[in-house]
N, C-alpha and C. Protein backbone atom coordinates (compact mmCIF):
# COMPACT_ATOMS: atom_id res chain seq x y z
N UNK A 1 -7.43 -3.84 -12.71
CA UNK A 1 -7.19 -2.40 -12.59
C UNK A 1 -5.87 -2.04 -13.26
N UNK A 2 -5.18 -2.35 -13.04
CA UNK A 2 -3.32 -2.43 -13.39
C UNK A 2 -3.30 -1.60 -13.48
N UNK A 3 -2.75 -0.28 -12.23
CA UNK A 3 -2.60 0.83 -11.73
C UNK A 3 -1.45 0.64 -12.25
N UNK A 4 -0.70 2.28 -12.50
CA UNK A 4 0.44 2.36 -12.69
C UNK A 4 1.38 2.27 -12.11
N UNK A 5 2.57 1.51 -12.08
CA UNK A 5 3.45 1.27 -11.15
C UNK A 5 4.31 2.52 -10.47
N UNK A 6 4.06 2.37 -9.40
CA UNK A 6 5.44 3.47 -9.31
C UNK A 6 6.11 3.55 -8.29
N UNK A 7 6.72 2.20 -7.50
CA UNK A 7 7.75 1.96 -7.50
C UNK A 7 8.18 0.85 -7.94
N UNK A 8 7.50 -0.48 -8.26
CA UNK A 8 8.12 -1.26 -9.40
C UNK A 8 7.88 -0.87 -10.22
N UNK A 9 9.13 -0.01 -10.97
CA UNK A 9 9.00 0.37 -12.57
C UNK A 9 10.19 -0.62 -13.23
N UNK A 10 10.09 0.02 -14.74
CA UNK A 10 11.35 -1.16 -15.22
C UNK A 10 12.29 -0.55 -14.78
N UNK A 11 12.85 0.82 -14.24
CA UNK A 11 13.93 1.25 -13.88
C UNK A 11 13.93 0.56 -12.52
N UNK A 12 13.47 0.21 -11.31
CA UNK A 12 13.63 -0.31 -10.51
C UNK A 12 13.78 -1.94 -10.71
N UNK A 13 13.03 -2.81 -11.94
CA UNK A 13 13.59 -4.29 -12.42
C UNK A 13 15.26 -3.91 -12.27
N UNK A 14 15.20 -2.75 -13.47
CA UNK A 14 16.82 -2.82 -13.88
C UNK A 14 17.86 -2.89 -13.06
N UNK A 15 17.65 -1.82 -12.22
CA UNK A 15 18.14 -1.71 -11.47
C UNK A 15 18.98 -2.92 -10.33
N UNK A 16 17.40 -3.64 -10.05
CA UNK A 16 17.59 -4.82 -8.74
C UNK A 16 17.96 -6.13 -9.67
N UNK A 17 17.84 -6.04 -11.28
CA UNK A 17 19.11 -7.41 -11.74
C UNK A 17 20.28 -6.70 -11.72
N UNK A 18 20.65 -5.67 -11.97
CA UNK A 18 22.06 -5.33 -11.92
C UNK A 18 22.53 -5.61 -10.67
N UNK A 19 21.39 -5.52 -9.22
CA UNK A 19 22.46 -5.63 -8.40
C UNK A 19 22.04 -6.82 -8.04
N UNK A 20 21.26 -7.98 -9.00
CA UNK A 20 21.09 -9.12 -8.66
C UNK A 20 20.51 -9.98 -7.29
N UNK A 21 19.68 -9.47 -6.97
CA UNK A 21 18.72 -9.63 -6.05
C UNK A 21 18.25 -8.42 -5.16
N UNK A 22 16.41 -8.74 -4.68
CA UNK A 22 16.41 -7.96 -4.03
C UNK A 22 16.11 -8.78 -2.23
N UNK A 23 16.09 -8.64 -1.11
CA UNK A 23 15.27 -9.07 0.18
C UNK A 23 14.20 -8.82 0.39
N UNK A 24 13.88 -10.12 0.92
CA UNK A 24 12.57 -10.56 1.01
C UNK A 24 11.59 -8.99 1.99
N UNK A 25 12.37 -9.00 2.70
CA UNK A 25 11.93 -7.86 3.83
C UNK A 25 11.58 -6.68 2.90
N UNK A 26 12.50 -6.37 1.93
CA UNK A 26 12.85 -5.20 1.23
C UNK A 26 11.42 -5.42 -0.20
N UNK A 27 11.09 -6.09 -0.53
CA UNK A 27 10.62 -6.03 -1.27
C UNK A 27 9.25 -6.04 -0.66
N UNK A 28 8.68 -6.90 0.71
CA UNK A 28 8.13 -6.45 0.74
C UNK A 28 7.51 -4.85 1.45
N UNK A 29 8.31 -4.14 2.14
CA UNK A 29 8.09 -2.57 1.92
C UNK A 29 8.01 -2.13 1.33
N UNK A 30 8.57 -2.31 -0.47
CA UNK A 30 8.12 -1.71 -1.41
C UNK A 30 6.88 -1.93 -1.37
N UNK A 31 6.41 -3.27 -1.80
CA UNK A 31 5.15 -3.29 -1.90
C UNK A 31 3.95 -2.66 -0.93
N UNK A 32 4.48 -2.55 0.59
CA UNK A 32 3.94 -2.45 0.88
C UNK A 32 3.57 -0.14 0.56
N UNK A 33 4.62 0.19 -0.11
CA UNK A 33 4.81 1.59 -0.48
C UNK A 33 4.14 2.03 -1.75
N UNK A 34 3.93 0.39 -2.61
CA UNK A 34 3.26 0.79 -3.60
C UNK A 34 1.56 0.96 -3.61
N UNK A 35 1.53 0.14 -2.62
CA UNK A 35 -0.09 -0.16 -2.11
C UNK A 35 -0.53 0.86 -1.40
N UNK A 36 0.32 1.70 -0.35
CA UNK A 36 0.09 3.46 -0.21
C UNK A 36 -0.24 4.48 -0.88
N UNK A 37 0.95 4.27 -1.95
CA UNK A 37 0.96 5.54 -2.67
C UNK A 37 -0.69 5.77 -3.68
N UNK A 38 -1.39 4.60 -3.80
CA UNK A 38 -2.24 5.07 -4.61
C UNK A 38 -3.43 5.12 -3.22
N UNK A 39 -3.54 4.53 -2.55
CA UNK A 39 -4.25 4.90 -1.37
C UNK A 39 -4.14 6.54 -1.14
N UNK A 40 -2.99 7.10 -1.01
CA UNK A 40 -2.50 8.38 -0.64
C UNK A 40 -3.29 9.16 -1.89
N UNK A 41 -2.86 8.44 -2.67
CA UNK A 41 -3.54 9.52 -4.17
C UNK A 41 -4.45 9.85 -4.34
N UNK A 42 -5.71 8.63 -3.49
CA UNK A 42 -7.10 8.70 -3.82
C UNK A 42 -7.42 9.57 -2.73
N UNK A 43 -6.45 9.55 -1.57
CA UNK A 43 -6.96 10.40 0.01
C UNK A 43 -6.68 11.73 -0.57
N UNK A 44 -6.18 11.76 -1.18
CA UNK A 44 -5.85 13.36 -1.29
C UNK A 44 -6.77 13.75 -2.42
N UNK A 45 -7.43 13.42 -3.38
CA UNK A 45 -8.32 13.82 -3.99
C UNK A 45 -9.53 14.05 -3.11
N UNK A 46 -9.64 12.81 -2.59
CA UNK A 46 -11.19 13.05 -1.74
C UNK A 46 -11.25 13.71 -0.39
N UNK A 47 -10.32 14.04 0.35
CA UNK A 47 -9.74 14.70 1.33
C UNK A 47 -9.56 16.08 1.37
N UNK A 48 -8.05 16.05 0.84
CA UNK A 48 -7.31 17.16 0.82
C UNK A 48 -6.89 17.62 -0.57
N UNK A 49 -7.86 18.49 -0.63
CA UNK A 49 -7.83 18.97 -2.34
C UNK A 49 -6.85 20.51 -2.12
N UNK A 50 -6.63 20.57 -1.10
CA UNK A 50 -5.61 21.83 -0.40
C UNK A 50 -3.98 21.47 -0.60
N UNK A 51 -4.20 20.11 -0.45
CA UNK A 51 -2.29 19.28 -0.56
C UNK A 51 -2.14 19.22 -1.75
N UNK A 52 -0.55 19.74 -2.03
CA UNK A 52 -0.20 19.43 -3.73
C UNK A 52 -0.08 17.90 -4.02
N UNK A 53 -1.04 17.80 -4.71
CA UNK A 53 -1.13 16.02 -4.43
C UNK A 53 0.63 15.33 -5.44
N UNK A 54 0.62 16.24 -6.84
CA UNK A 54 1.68 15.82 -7.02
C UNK A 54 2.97 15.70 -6.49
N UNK A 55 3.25 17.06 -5.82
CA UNK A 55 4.53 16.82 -5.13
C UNK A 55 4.67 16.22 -3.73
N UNK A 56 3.97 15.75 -2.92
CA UNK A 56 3.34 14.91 -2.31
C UNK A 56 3.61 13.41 -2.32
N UNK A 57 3.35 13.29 -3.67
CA UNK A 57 3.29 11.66 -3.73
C UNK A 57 5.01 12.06 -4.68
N UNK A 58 5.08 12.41 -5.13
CA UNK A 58 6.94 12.36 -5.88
C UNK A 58 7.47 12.65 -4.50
N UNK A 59 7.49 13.29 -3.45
CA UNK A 59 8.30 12.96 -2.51
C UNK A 59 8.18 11.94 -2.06
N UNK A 60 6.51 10.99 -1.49
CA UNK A 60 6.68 9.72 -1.36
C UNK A 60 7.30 8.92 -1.86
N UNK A 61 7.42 9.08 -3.35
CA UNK A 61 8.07 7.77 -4.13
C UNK A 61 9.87 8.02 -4.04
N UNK A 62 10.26 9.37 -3.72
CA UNK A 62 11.67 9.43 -4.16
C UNK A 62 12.23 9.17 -2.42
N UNK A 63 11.39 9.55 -1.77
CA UNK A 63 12.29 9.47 0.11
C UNK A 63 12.53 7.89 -0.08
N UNK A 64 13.74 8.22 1.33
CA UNK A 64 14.40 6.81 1.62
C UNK A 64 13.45 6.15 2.98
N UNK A 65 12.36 7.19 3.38
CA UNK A 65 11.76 6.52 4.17
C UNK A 65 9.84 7.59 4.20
N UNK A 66 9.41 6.88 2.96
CA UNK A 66 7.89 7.39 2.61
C UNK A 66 6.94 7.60 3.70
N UNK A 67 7.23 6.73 4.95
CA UNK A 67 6.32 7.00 5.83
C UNK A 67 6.55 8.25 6.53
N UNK A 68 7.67 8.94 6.61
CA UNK A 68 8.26 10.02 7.04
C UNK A 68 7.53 11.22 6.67
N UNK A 69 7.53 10.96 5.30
CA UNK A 69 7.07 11.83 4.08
C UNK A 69 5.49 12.30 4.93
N UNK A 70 4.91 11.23 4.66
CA UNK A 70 3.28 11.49 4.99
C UNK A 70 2.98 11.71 6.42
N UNK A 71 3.88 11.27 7.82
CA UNK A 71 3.97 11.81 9.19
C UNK A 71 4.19 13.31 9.28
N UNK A 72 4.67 13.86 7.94
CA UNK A 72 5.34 15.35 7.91
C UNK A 72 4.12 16.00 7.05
N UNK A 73 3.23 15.57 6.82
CA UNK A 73 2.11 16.25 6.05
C UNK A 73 0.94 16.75 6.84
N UNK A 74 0.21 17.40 5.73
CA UNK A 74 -1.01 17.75 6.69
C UNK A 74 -2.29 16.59 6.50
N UNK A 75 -2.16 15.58 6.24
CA UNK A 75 -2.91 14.29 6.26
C UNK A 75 -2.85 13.95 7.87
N UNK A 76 -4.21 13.42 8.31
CA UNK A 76 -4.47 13.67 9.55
C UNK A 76 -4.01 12.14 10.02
N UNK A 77 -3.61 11.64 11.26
CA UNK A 77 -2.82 10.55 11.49
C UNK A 77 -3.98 9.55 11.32
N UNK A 78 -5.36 10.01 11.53
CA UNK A 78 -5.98 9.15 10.95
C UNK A 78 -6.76 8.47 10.09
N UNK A 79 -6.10 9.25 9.16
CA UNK A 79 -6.51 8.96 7.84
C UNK A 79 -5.08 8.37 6.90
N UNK A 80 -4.14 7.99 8.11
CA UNK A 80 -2.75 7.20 7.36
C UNK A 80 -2.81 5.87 7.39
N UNK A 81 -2.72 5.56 6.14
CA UNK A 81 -2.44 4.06 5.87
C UNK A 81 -2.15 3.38 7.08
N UNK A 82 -2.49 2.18 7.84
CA UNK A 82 -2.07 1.33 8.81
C UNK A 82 -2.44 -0.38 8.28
N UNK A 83 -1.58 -0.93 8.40
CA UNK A 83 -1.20 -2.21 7.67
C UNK A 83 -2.17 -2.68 8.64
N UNK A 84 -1.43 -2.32 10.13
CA UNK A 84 -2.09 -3.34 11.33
C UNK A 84 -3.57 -3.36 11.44
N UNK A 85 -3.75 -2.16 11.48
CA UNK A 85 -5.39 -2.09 11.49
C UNK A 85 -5.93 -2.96 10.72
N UNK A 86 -5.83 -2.76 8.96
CA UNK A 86 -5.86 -3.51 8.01
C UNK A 86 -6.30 -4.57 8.64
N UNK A 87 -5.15 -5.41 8.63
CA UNK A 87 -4.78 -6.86 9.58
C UNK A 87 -5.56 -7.25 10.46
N UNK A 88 -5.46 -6.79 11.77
CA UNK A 88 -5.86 -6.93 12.92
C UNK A 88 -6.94 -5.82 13.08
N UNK A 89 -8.02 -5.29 12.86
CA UNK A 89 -9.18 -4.58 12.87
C UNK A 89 -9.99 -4.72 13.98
N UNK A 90 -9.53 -5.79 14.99
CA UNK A 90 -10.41 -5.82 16.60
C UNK A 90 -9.38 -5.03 17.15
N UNK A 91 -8.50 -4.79 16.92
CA UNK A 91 -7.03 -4.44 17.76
C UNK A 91 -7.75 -2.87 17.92
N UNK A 92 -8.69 -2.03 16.81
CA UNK A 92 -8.49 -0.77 17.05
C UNK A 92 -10.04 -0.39 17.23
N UNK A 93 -11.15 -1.27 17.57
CA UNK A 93 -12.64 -0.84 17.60
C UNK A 93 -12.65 -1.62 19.51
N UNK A 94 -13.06 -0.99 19.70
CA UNK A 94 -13.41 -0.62 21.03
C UNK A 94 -14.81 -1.25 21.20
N UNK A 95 -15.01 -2.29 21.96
CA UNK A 95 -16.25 -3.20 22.06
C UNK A 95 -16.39 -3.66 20.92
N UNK A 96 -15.31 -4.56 20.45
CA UNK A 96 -15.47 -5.50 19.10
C UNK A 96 -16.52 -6.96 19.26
N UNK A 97 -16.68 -7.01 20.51
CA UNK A 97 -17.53 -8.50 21.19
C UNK A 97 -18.98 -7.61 20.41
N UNK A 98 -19.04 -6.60 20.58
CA UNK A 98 -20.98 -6.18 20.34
C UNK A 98 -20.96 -6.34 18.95
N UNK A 99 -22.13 -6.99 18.63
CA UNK A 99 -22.09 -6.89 17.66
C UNK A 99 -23.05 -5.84 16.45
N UNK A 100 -23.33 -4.69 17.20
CA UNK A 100 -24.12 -3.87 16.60
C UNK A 100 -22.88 -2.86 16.24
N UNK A 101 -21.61 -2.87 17.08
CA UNK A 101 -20.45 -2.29 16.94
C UNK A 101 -19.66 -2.76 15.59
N UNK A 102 -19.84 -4.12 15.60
CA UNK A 102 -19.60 -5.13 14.34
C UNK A 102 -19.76 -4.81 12.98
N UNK A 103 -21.20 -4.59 12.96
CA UNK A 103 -21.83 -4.62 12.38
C UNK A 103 -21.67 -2.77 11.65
N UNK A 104 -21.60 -1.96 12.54
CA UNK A 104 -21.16 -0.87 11.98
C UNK A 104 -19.72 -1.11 11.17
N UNK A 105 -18.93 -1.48 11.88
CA UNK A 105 -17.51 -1.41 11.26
C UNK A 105 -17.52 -2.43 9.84
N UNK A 106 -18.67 -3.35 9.55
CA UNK A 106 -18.17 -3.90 8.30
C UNK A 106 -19.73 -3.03 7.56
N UNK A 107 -20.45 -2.21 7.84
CA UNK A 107 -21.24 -1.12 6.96
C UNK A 107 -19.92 -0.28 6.34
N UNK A 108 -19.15 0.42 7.39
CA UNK A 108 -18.01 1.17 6.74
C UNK A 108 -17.45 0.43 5.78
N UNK A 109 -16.39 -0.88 6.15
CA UNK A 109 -16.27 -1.23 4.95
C UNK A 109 -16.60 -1.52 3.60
N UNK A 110 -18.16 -1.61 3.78
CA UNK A 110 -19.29 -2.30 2.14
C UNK A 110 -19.30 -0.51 1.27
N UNK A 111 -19.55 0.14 2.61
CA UNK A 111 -18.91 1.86 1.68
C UNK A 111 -18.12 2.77 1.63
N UNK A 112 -16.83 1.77 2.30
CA UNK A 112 -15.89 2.13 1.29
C UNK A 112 -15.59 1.33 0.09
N UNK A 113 -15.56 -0.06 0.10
CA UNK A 113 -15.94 -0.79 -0.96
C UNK A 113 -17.01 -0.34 -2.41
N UNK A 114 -18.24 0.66 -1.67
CA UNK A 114 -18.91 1.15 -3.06
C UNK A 114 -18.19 2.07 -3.33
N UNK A 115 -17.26 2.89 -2.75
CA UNK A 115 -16.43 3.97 -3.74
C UNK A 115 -15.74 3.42 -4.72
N UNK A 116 -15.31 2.45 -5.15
CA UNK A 116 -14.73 1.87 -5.88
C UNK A 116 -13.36 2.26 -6.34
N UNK A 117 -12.89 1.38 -6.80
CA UNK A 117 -11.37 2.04 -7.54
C UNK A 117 -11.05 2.87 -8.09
N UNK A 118 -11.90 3.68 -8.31
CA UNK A 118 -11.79 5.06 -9.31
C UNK A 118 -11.60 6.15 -8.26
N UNK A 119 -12.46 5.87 -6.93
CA UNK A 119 -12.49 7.57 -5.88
C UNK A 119 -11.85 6.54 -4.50
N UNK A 120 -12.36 5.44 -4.63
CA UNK A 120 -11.75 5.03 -2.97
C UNK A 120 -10.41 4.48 -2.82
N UNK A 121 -9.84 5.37 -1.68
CA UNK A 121 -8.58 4.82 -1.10
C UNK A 121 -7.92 3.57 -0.66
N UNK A 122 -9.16 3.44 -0.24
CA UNK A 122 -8.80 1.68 0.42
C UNK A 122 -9.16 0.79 -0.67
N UNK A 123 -10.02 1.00 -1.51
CA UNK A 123 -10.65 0.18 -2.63
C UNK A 123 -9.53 -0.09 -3.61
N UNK A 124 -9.29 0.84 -3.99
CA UNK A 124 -8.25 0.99 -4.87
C UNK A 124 -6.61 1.01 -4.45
N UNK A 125 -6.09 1.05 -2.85
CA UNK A 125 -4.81 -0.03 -2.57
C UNK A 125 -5.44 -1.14 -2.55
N UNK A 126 -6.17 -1.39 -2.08
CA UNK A 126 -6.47 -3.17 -2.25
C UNK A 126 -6.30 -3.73 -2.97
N UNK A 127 -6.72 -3.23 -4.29
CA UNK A 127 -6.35 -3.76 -6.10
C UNK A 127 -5.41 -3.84 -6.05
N UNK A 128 -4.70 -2.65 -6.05
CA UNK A 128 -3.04 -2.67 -6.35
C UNK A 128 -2.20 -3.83 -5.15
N UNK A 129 -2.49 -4.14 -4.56
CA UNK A 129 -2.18 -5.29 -3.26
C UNK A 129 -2.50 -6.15 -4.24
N UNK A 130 -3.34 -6.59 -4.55
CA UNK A 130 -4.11 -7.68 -5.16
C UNK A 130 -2.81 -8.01 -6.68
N UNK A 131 -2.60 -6.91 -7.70
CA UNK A 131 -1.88 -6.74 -8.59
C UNK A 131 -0.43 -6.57 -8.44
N UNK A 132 0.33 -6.63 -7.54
CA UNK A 132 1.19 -7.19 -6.70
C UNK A 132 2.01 -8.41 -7.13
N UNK A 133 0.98 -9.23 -7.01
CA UNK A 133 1.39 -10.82 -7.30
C UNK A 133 1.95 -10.78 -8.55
N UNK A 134 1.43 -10.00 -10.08
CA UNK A 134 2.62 -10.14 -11.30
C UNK A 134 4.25 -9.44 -10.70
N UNK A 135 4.00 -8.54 -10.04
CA UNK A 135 4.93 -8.03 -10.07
C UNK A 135 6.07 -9.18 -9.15
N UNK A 136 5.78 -9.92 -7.92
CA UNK A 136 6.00 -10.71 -7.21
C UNK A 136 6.01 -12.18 -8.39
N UNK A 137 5.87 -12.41 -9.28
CA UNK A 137 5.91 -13.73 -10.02
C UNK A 137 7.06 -13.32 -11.06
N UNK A 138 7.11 -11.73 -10.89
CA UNK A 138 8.61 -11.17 -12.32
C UNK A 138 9.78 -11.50 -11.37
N UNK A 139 9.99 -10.91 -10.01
CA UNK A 139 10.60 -11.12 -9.71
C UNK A 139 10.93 -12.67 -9.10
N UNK A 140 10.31 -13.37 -8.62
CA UNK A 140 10.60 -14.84 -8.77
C UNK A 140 11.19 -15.71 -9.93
N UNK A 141 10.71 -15.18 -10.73
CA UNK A 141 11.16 -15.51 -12.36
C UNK A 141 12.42 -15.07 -13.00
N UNK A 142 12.97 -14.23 -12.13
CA UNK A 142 14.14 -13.14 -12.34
C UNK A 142 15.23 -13.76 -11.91
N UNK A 143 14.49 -14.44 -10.06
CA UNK A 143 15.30 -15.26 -9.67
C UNK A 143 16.20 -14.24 -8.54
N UNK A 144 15.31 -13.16 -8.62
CA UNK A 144 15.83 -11.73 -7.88
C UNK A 144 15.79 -12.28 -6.28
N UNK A 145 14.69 -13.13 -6.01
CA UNK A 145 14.94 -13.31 -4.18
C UNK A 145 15.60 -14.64 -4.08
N UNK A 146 16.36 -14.63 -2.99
CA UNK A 146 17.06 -15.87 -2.71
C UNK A 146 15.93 -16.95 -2.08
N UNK A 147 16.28 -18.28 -2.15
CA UNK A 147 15.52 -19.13 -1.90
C UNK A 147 14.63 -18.87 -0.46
N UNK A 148 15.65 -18.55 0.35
CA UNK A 148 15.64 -18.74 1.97
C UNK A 148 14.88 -17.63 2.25
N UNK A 149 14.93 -16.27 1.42
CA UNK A 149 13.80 -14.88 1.34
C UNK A 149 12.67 -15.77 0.95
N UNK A 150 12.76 -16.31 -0.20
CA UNK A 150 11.36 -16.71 -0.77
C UNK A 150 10.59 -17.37 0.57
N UNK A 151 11.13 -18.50 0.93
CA UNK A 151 10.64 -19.45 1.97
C UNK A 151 10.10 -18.72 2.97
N UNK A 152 11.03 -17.62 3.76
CA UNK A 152 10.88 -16.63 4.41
C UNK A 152 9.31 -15.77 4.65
N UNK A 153 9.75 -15.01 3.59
CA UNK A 153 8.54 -14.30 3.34
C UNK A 153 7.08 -14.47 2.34
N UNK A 154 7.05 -15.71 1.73
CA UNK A 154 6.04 -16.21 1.23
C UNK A 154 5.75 -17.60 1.14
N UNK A 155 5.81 -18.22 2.19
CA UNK A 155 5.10 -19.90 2.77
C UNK A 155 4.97 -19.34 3.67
């Protein structure tokens, strides 16, 4: 897919060799901000065609705290990005043992999966999650995270 970056840009490389590393923690919130913002992009096309999607997502990318940004919108709380859910997906279905309950919740997923990267939200952060890893192999290569981040946050 190789979505456009936007918050690892080269102004943000430049930036984090000048100040010669970034944290492990820290980098990954970016990432985890970059894997939003196009989630957000696709929700608001297929959603909320009422939200200025551009200024919207330029406030996402410029705040010092993006999740703020989108808690302050008219995007409905549940239709906001959640890592955990993501993650942990029994944590938020209610009779996860049934499996006809199961079985619904991974139908949702196969369509959101057919929206594909072009209209779906989740389809298309996933890629960009997925496309991640160059950006995560520049900065290893950069030499931008300290060993003990690296170890830290990726073993």
């Amino acid at each position: 897919m190789n979505e456009r970056k936007h918050i690892f840009t080269a102004k943000w490389f430049q930036e984090t060799q000048q100040k010669g590393s970034v944290a492990g923690d820290e980098f990954i919130s970016l990432a985890h901000h970059e894997v939003e913002y196009v989630y957000y992009e696709r929700l608001l096309q297929q959603k909320y065609p009422q939200i200025d999607r551009a200024r919207l997502l330029n406030k996402f990318v410029t705040a010092k705290d993006p999740d703020e940004v989108i808690k302050h919108s008219k995007i409905n709380a549940s239709d906001r990005f959640n890592w955990e859910r993501l993650m942990n997906p029994t944590k938020f279905i209610d009779d996860s043992a049934d499996p006809q309950v199961m079985a619904r919740y991974l139908q949702n997923d196969v369509d959101a999966a057919r929206e594909g990267t072009k209209t779906g939200p989740m389809t298309a952060a996933l890629e960009v999650f997925r496309d991640i890893r160059d950006v995560l192999r520049q900065v290893i290569n950069l030499q931008l995270l300290s060993p003990d981040d690296y170890r830290e946050n990726f073993f």
